[in-house]
Protein backbone atom coordinates (compact mmCIF):
# COMPACT_ATOMS: atom_id res chain seq x y z
CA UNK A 1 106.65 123.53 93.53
CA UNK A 2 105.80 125.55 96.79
CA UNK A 3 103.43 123.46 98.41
CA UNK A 4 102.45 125.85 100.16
CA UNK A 5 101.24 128.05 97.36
CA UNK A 6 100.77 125.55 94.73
CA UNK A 7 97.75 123.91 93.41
CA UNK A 8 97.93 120.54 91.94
CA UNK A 9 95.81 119.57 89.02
CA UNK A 10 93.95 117.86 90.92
CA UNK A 11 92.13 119.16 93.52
CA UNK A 12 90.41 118.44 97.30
CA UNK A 13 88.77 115.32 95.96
CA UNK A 14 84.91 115.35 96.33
CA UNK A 15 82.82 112.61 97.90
CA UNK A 16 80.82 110.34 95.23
CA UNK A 17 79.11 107.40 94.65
CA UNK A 18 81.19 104.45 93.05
CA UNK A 19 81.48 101.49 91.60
CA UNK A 20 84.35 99.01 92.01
CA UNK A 21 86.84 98.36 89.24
CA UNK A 22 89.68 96.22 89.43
CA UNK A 23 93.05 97.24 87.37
CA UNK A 24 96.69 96.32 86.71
CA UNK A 25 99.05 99.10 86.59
CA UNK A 26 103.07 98.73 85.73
CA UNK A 27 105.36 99.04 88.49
CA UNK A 28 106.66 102.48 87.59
CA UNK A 29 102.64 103.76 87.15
CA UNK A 30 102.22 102.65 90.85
CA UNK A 31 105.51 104.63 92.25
CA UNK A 32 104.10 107.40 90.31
CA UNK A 33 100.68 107.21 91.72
CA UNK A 34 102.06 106.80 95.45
CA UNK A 35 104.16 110.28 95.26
CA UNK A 36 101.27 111.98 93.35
CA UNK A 37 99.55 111.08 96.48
CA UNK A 38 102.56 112.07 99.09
CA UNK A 39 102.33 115.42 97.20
CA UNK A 40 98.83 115.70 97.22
CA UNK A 41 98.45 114.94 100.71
CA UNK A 42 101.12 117.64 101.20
CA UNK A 43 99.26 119.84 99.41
CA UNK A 44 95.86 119.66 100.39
CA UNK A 45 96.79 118.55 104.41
CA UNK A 46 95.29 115.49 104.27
CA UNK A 47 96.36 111.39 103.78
CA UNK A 48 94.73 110.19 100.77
CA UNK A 49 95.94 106.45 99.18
CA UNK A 50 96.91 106.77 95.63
CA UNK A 51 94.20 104.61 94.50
CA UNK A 52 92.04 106.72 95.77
CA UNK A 53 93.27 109.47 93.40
CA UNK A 54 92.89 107.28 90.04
CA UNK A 55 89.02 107.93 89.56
CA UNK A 56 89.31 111.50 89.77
CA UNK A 57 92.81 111.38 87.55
CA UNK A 58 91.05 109.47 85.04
CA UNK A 59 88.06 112.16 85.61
CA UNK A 60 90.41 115.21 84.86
CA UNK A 61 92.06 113.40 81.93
CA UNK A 62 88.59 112.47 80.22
CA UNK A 63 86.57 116.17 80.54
CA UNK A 64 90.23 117.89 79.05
CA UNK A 65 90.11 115.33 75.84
CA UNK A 66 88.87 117.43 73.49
CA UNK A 67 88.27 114.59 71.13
CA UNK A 68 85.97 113.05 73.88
CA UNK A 69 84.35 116.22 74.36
CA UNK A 70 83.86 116.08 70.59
CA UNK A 71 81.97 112.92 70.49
CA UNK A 72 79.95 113.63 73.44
CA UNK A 73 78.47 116.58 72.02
CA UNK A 74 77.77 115.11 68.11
CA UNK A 75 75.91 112.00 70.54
CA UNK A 76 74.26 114.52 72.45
CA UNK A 77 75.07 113.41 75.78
CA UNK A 78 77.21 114.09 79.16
CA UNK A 79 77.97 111.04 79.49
CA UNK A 80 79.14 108.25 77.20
CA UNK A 81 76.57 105.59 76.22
CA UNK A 82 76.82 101.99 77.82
CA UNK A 83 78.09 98.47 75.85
CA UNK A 84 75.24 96.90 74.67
CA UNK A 85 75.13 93.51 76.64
CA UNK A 86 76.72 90.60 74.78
CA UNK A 87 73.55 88.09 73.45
């Protein structure tokens, strides 16, 4: 890919508001995320850390599912409803 020329998937990556999440990922996921993120730096001009990226990944991934889409439109909502609290 031109770099140059190319867009990535993902794009400039927008400010939000967030909440903190703590994950495992293999060994081989983690490479992966950290040249995403070379690539994506290349791309877009600026130094992003590949965690940074995984909210927005996981964004991109969710909105294309069309099964998600599926069941967010028969519960009528844009976003998914929350666990109801263990008792």
């Amino acid at each position: 890919m031109n770099t140059s020329t190319g867009k990535l998937r993902l794009g400039p990556l927008p400010k939000a508001e967030s909440i903190k999440l703590t994950i495992s990922l293999s060994t081989n996921l983690k490479t992966m995320l950290d040249r995403y993120a070379t690539l994506h730096a290349q791309t877009y001009g600026e130094s992003v850390d590949g965690v940074a990226l995984i909210p927005h990944i996981l964004e991109a991934f969710m909105v294309r599912d069309r099964e998600f889409k599926k069941y967010l439109a028969k519960a009528g909502s844009a976003t998914p409803p929350r666990p109801i609290p263990d008792t």
